[in-house]
Protein backbone atom coordinates (compact mmCIF):
# COMPACT_ATOMS: atom_id res chain seq x y z
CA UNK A 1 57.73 -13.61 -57.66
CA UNK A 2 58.87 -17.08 -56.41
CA UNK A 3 58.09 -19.10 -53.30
CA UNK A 4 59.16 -22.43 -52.45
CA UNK A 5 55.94 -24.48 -52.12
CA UNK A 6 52.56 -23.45 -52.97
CA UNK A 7 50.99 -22.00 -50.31
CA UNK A 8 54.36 -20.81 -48.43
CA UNK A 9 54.14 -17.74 -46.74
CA UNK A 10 57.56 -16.53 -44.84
CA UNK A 11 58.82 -13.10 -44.56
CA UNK A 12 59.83 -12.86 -48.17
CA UNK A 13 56.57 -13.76 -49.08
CA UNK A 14 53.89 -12.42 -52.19
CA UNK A 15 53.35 -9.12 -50.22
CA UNK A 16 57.06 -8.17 -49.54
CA UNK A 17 58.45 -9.27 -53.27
CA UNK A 18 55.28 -7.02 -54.64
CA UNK A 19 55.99 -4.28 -51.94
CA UNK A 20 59.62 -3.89 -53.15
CA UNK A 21 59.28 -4.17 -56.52
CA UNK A 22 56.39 -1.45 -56.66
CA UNK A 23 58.34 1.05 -54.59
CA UNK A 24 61.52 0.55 -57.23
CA UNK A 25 58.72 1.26 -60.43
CA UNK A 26 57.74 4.27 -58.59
CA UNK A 27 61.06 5.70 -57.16
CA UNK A 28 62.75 5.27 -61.22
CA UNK A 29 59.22 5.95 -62.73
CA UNK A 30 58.73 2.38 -64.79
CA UNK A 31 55.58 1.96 -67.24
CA UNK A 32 54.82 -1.33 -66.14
CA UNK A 33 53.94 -3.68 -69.41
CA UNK A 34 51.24 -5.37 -67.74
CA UNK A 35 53.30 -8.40 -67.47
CA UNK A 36 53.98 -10.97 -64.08
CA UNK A 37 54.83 -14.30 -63.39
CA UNK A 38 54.62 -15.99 -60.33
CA UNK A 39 55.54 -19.52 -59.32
CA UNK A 40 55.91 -22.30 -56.66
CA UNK A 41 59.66 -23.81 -57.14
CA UNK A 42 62.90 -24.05 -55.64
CA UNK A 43 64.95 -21.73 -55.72
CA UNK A 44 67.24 -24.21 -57.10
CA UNK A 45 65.28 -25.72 -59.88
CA UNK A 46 63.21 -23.35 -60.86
CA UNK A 47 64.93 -22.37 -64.34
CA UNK A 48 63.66 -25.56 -65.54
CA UNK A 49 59.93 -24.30 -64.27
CA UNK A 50 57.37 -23.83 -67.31
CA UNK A 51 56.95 -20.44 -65.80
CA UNK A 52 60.35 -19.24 -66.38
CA UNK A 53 60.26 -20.52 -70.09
CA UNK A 54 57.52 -18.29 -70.27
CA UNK A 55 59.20 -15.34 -69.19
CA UNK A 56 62.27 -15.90 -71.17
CA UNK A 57 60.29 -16.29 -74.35
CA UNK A 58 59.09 -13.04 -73.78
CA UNK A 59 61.77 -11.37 -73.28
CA UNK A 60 63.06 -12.38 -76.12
CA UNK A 61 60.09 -11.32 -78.05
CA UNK A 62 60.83 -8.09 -77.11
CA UNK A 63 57.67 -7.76 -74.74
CA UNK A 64 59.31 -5.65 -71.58
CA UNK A 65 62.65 -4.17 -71.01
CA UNK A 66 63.26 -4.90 -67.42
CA UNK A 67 62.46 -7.53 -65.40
CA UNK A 68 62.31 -6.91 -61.22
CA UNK A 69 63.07 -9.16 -58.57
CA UNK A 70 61.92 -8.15 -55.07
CA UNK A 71 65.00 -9.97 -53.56
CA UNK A 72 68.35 -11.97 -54.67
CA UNK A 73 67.00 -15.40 -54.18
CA UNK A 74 63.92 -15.26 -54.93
CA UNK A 75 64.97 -14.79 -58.66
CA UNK A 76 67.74 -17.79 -58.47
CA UNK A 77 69.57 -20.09 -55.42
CA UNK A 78 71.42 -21.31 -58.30
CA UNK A 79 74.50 -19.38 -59.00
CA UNK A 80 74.95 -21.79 -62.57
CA UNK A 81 71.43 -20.57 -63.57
CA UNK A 82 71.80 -17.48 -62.39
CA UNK A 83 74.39 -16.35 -65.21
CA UNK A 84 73.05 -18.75 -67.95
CA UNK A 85 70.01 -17.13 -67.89
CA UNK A 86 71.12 -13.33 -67.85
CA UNK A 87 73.92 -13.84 -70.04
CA UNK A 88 72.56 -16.43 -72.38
CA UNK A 89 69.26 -15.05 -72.38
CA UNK A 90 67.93 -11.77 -71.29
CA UNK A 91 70.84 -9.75 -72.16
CA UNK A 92 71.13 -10.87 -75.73
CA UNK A 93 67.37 -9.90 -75.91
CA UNK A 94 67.76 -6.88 -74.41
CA UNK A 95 66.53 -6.73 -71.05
CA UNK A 96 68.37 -5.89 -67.87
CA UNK A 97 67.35 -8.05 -64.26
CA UNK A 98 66.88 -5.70 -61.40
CA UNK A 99 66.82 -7.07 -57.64
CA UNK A 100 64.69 -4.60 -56.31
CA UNK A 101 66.06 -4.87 -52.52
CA UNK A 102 69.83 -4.05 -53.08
CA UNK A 103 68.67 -2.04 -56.04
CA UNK A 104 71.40 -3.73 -57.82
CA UNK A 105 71.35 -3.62 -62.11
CA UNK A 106 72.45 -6.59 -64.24
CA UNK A 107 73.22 -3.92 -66.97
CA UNK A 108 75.46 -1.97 -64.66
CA UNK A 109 79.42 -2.88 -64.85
CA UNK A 110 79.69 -1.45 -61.29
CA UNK A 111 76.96 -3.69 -59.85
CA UNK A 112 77.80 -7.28 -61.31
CA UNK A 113 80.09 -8.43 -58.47
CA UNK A 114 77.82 -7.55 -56.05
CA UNK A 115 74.88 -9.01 -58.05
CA UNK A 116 77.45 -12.55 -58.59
CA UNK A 117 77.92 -12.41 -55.03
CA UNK A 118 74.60 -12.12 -53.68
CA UNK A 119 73.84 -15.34 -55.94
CA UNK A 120 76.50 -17.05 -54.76
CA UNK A 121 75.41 -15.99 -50.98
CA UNK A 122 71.81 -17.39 -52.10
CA UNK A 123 72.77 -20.86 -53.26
CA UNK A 124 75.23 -21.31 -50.26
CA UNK A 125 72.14 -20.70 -48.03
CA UNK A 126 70.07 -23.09 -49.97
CA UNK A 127 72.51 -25.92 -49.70
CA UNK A 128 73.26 -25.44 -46.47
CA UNK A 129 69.64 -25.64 -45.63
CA UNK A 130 68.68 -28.65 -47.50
CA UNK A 131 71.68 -30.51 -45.23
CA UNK A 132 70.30 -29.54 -41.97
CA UNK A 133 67.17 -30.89 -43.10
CA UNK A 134 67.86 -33.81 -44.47
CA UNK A 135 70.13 -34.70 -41.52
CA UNK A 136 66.97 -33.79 -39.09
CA UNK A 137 64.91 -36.24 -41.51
CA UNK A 138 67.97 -39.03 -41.32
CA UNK A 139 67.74 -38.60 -37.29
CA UNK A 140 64.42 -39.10 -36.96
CA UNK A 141 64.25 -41.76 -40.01
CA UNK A 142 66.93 -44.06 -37.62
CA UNK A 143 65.87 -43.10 -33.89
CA UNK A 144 62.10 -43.41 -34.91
CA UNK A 145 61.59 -45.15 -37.99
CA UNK A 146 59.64 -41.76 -39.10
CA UNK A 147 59.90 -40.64 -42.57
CA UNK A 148 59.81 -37.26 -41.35
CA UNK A 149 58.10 -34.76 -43.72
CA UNK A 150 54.29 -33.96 -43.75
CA UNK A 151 51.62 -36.16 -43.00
CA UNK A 152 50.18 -37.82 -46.13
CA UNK A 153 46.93 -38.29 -46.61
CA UNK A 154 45.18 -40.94 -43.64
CA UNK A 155 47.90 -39.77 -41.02
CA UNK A 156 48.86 -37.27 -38.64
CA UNK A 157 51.79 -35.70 -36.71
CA UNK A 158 51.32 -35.93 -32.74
CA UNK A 159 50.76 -32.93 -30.82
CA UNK A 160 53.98 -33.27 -28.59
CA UNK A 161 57.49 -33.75 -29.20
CA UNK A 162 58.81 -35.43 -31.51
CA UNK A 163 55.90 -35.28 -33.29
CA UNK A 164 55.72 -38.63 -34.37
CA UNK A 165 53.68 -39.80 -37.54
CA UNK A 166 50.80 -41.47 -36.28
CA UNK A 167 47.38 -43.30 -38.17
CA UNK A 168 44.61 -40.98 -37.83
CA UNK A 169 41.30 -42.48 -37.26
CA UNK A 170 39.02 -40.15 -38.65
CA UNK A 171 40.42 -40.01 -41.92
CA UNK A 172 42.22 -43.27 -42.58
CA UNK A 173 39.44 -45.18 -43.68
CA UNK A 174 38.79 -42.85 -46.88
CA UNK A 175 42.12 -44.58 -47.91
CA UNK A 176 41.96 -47.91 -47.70
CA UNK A 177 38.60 -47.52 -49.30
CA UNK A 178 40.31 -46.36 -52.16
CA UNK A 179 42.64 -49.49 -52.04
CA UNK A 180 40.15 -51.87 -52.16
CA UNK A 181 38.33 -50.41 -54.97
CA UNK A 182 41.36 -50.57 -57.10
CA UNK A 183 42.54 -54.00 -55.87
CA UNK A 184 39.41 -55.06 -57.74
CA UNK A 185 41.26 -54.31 -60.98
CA UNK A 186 38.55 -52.80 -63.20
CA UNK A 187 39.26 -49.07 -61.71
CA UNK A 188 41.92 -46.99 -63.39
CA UNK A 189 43.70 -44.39 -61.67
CA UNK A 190 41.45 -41.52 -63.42
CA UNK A 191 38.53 -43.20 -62.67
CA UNK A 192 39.46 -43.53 -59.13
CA UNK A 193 40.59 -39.83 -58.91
CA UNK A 194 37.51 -38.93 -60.32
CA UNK A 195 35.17 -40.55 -57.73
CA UNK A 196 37.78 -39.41 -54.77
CA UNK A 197 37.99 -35.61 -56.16
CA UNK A 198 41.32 -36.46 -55.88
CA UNK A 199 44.06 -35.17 -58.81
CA UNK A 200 45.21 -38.87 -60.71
CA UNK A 201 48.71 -38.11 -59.43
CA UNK A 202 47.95 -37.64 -55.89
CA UNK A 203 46.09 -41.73 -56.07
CA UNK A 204 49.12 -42.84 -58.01
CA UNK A 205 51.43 -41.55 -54.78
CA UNK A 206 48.68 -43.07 -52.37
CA UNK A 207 48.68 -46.37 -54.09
CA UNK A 208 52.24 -46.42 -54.14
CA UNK A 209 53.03 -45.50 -50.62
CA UNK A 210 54.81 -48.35 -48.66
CA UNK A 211 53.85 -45.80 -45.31
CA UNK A 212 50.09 -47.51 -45.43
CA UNK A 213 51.36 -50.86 -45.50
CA UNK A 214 53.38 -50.48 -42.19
CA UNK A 215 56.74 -49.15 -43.86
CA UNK A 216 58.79 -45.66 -43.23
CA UNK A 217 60.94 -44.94 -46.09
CA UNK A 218 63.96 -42.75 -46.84
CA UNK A 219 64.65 -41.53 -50.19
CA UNK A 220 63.45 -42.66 -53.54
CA UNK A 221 63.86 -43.92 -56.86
CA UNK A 222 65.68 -41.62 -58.93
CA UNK A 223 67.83 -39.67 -56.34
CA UNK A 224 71.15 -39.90 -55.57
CA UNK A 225 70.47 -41.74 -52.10
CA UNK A 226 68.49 -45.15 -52.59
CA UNK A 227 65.52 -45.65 -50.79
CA UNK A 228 66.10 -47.45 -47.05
CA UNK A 229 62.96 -48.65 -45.80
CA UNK A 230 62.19 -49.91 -42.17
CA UNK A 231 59.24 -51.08 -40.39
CA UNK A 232 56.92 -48.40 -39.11
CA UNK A 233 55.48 -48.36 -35.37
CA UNK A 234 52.18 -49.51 -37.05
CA UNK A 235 53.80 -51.95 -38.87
CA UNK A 236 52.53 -54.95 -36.98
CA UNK A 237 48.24 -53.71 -37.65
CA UNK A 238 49.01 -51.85 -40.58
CA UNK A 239 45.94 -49.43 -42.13
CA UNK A 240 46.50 -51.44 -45.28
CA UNK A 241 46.95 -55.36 -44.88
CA UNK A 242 49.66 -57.40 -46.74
CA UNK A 243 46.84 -59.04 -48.48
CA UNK A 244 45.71 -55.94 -50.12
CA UNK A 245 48.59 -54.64 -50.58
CA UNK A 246 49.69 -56.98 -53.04
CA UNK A 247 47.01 -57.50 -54.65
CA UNK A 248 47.30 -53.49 -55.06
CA UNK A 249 50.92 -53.82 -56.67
CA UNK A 250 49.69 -57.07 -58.71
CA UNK A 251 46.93 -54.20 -60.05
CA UNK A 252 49.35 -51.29 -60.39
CA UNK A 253 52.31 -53.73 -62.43
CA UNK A 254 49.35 -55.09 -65.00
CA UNK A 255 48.58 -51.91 -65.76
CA UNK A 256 52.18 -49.79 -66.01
CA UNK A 257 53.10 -49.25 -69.85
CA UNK A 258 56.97 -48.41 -68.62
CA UNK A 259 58.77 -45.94 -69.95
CA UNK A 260 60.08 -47.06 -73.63
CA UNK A 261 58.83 -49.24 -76.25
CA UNK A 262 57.72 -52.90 -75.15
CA UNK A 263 59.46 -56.11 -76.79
CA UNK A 264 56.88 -57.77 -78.05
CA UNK A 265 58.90 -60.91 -78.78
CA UNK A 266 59.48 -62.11 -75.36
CA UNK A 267 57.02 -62.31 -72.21
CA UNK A 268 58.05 -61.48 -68.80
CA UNK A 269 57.56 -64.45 -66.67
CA UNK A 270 57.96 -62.51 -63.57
CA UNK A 271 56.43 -58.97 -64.26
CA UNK A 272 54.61 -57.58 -61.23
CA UNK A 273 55.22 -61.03 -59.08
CA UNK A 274 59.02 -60.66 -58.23
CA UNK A 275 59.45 -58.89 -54.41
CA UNK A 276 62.17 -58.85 -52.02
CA UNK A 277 61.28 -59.83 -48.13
CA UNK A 278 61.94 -55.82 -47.68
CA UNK A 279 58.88 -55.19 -49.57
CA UNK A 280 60.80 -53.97 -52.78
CA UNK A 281 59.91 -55.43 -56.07
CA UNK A 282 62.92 -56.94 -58.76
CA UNK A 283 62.83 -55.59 -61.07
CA UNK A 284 63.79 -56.13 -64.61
CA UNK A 285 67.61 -54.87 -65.70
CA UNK A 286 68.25 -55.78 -69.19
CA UNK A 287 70.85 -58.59 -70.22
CA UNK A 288 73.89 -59.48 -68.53
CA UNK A 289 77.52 -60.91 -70.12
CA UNK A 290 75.97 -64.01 -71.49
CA UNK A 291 72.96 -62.47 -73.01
CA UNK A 292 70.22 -64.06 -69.99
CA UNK A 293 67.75 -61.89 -68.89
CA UNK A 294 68.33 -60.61 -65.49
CA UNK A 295 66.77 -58.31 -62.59
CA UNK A 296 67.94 -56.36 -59.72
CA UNK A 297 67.26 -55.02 -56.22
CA UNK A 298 67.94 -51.28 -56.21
CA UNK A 299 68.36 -49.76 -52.75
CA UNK A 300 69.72 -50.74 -49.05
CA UNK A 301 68.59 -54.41 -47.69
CA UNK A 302 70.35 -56.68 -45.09
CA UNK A 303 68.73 -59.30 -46.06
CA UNK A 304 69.42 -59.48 -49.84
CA UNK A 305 73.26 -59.85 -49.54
CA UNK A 306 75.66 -58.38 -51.37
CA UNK A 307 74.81 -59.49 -54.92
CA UNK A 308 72.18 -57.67 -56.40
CA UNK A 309 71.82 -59.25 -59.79
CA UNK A 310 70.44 -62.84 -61.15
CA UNK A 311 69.15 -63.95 -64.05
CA UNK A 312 65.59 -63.98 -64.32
CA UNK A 313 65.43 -68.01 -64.43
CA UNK A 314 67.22 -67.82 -61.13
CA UNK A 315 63.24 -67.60 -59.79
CA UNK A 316 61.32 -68.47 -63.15
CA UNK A 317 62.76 -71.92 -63.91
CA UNK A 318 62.17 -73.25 -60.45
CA UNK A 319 58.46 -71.99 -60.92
CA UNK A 320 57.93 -73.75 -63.98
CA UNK A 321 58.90 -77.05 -62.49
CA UNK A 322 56.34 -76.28 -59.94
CA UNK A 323 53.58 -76.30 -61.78
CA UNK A 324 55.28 -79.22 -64.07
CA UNK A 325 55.25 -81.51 -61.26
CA UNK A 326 51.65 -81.05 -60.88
CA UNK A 327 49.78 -84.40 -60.58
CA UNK A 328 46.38 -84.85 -60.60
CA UNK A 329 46.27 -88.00 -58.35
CA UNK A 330 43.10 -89.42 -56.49
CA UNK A 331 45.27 -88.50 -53.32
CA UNK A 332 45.15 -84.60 -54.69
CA UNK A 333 41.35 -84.62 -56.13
CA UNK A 334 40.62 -85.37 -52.47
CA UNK A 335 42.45 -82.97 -50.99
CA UNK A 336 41.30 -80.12 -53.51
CA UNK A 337 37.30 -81.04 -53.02
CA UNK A 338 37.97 -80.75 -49.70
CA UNK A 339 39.61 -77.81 -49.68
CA UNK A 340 36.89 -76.28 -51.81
CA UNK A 341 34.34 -77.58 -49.56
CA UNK A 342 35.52 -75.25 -46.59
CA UNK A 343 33.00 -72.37 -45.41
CA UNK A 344 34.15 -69.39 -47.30
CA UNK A 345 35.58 -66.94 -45.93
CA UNK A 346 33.61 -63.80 -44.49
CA UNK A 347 33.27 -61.09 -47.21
CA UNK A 348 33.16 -58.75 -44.61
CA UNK A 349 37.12 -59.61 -43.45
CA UNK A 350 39.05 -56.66 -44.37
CA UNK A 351 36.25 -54.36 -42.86
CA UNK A 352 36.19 -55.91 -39.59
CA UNK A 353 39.74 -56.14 -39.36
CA UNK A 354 39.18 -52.62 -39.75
CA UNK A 355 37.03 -51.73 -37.35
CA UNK A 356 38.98 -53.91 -34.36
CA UNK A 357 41.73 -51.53 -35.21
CA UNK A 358 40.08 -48.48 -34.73
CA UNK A 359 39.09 -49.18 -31.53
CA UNK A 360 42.52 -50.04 -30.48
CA UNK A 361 43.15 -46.87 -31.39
CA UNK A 362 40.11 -45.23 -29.69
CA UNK A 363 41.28 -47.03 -26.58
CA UNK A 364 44.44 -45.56 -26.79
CA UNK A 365 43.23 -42.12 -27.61
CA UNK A 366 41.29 -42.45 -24.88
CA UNK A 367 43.97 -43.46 -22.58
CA UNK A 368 46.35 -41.18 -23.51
CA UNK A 369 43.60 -37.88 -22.61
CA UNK A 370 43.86 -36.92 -26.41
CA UNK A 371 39.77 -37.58 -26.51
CA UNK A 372 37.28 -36.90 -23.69
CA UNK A 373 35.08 -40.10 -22.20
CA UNK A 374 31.80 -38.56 -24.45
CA UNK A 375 33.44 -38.87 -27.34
CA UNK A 376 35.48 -41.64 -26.83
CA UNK A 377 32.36 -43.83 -26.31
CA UNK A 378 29.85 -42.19 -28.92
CA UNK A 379 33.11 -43.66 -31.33
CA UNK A 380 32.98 -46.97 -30.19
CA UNK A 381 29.14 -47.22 -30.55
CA UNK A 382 29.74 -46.09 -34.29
CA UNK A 383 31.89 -48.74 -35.08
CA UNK A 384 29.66 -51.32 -33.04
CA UNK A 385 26.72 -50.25 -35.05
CA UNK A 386 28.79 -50.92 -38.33
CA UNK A 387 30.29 -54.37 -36.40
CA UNK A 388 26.43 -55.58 -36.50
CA UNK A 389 25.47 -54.75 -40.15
CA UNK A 390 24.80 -58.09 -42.00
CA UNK A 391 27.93 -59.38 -44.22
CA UNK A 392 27.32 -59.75 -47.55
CA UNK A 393 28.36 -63.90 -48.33
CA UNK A 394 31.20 -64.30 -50.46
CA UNK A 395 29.83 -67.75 -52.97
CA UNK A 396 31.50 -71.02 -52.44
CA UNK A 397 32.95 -71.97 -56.13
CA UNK A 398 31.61 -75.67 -57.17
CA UNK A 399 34.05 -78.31 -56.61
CA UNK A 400 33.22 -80.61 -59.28
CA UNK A 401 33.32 -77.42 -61.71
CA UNK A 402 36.78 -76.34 -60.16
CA UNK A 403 38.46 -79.85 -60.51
CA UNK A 404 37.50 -79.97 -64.46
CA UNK A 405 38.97 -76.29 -64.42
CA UNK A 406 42.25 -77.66 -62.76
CA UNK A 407 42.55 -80.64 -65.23
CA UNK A 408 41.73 -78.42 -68.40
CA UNK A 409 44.67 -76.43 -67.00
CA UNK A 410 47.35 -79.31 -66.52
CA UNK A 411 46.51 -80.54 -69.42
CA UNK A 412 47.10 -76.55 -71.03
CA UNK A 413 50.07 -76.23 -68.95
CA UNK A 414 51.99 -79.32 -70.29
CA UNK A 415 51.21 -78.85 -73.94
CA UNK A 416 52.47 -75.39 -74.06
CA UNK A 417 56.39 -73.79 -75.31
CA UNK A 418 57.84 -72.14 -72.59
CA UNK A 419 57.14 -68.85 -74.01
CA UNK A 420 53.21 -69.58 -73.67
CA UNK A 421 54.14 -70.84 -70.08
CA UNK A 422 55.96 -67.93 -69.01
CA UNK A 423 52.88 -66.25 -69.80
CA UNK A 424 50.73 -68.35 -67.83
CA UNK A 425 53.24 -67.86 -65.08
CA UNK A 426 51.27 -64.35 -63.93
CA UNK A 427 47.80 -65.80 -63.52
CA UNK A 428 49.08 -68.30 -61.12
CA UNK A 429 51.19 -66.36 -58.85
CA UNK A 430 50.00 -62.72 -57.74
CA UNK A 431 53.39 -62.35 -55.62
CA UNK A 432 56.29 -64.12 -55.12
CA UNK A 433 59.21 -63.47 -51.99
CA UNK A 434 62.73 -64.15 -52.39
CA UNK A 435 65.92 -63.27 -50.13
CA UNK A 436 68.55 -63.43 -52.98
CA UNK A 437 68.56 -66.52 -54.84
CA UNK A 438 66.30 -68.01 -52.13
CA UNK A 439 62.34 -68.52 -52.14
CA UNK A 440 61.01 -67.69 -49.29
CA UNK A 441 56.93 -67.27 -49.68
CA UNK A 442 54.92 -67.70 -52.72
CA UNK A 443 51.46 -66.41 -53.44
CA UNK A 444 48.45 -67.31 -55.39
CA UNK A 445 46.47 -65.36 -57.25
CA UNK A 446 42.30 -65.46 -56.61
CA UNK A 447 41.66 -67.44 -59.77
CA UNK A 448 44.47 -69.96 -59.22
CA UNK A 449 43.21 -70.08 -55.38
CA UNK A 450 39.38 -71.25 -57.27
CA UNK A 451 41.66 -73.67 -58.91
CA UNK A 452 42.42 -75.78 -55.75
CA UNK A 453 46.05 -75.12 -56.56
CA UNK A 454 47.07 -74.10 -53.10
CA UNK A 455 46.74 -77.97 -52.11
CA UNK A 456 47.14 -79.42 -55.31
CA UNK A 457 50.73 -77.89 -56.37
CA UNK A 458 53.45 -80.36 -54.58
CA UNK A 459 55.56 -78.41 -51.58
CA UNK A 460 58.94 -80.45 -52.94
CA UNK A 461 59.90 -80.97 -56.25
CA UNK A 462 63.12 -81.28 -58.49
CA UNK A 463 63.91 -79.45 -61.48
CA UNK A 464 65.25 -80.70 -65.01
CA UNK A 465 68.10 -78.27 -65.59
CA UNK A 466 69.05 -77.08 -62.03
CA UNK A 467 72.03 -75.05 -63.42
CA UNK A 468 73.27 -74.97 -59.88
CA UNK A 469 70.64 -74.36 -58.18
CA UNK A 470 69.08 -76.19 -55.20
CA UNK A 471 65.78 -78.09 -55.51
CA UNK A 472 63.45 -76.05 -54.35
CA UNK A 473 60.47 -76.49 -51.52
């Protein structure tokens, strides 16, 4: 018995296949060998399903002689499949499929075409379904900037037409407590999952969703179509800030292992940092025809141009000469103390950020009659309760202290290869946005920030070995 998704109930659901397939065992008079599987697939992939390796190792063990089908697809909507795995497989062990509706015989000469055909009819179906919805999705994904799909977890579809995503209130703030929590980098994903009762994969997707940072996307990484990514309605008070966010994929890069073995001869100077104004990271693509190092933007982005390649010290080498040109004159000492001498900022930031934007949300629940004036208000005393609760201070580091830090790290920075840079390349910047060849933001990471290093690194500065590229600001 197959459906499509778990919990999928349509008229050729658990009950009917059953039904059918009980009423063929009785009408022939089967002995039933005690023996069912059941799974959650498509129709079209499920021959890869640990389910159906199951079944197909026992049929070949000789454990049952026929194997029912209530109906034609629910057995295959793959007409490849469909005749790899009766020819290749059950008939060579013996055992004959039977699709219980059309009461149709794999074994039978005089039913095969029919059998074929009904396949064929099944997978024809299937495709043609899968285009209507993904053009529905691709309709909505360009009139709407919705991803389409269900609601993932923190959201909500609207009651009326079109049934826009939308943030949901209620239930929002149970993720972007889990983003904080791992933006403090000491919380892996199991750990996390634990504490959220919350499978490991379902945080990974959460923590990896662009949709919480203000973005709708189409497609994904290893499909045929690249993913396209546009800025959601929410996008301009998104549930998760671009703060956290990157701090987030900082946390999430430092701790991916990647899929092969790691060279252990050569650091990355721009793992985890490297992002494109679209939000996508660049990532790492091997080496190109003179044997540099180089990354790439996969996917669809106006911005990026038509060139999706460079070598990695396209961005690393002007970064080096960054921090190279570092001077520690009176002129910056003063400027850093000073800098460091600054109130600190509220630890309480991201959470009242927080609240503001549920009551702009209230307000427009409110306003739109989707919540009565009772419980509109009881809301807004919740959050004003919370908006009163004392802050807890975030401490001020100690100039002097941070100044000697900055100097010991000059001093480190200048005596070092460039391999040992590149390394020290990551705790300096926690993200880094180009457009192409082009800089266009650069950010520090909380340690270099305790540094004084956003005032003491110079804006303007030339590099040794420009290799045709312009000096950089």
């Amino acid at each position: 018995m197959r459906e499509s998704t778990d919990g999928q109930y349509d008229r050729y659901g658990p009950d009917s296949q059953r039904d059918q397939m009980d009423r063929f065992e009785q009408r022939y008079g089967l002995v039933s060998a005690g023996l069912e599987w059941t799974v959650a697939a498509s129709g079209r992939s499920v021959w890869r399903h640990a389910r159906m390796r199951e079944m197909i190792a026992a049929a070949k063990s000789g454990a049952f002689d026929v194997l029912l089908t209530g109906y034609a697809d629910r057995w295959q909507r793959n007409l490849r499949r469909f005749l790899e795995l009766i020819e290749d497989d059950l008939h060579p062990s013996g055992v004959a499929l039977v699709m219980c509706e059309r009461r149709l015989l794999s074994s039978d000469p005089n039913d095969w075409d029919e059998m074929v055909r009904e396949a064929h009819a099944a997978e024809i179906y299937s495709r043609r379904l899968g285009e209507r919805i993904a053009d529905g999705y691709a309709a909505k994904f360009s009139r709407y900037a919705d991803p389409g799909g269900s609601a993932p977890m923190g959201f909500r579809r609207q009651a009326d037409e079109p049934y826009l995503l939308e943030v949901d209130p209620e239930r929002i703030g149970f993720v972007v407590e889990l983003f904080e929590q791992y933006a403090r980098g000491d919380v892996s994903f199991a750990r996390l999952a634990s504490s959220a009762d919350l499978a490991e994969a379902r945080v990974r997707e959460i923590l990896a969703n662009p949709v919480y940072n203000g973005w709708a996307v189409r497609g994904s990484r290893g499909r045929r179509r690249p993913e396209e990514r546009v800025p959601a309605r929410w996008r301009d008070a998104p549930p998760v800030g671009d703060d956290l966010w990157e701090r987030v994929c900082s946390v999430r890069h430092q701790h991916e292992h990647g899929g092969g073995p790691r060279r252990r001869d050569r650091i990355d100077p721009l793992a985890g940092v490297l992002y494109c104004t679209c939000g996508r990271y660049i990532k790492a693509n091997g080496l190109d025809g003179s044997h540099r190092h180089q990354r790439i933007h996969l996917g669809l982005c106006d911005e990026w141009g038509r060139q999706r390649t460079y070598p990695t010290m396209t961005w690393a080498r002007p970064l080096f000469a960054q921090l190279s040109a570092l001077e520690l004159s009176n002129a910056t000492i003063e400027r850093v103390v000073r800098y460091l001498s600054q109130p600190a900022p509220r630890g309480d930031d991201l959470r009242r950020k927080r609240l503001d934007r549920q009551r702009r949300e209230l307000a427009l629940d409110h306003a739109a009659g989707r919540i009565g004036d009772a419980e509109y208000l009881a809301a807004v005393g919740r959050t004003r309760e919370q908006d009163e609760a004392v802050p807890v201070p975030v401490a001020t580091p100690d100039p002097t202290h941070a100044v000697q830090r900055l100097r010991d790290f000059a001093g480190l920075w200048k005596s070092r290869s460039e391999a040992e840079r590149a390394a020290l390349l990551g705790a300096v910047y926690a993200r880094v946005e180009v457009r192409g060849n082009r800089f266009i933001a650069a950010h520090l990471t909380a340690d270099a920030k305790e540094l004084g290093l956003t005032v003491a690194l110079p804006e303007t500065f030339a590099m040794a070995r420009p290799a045709g590229i312009e000096p950089a600001t």
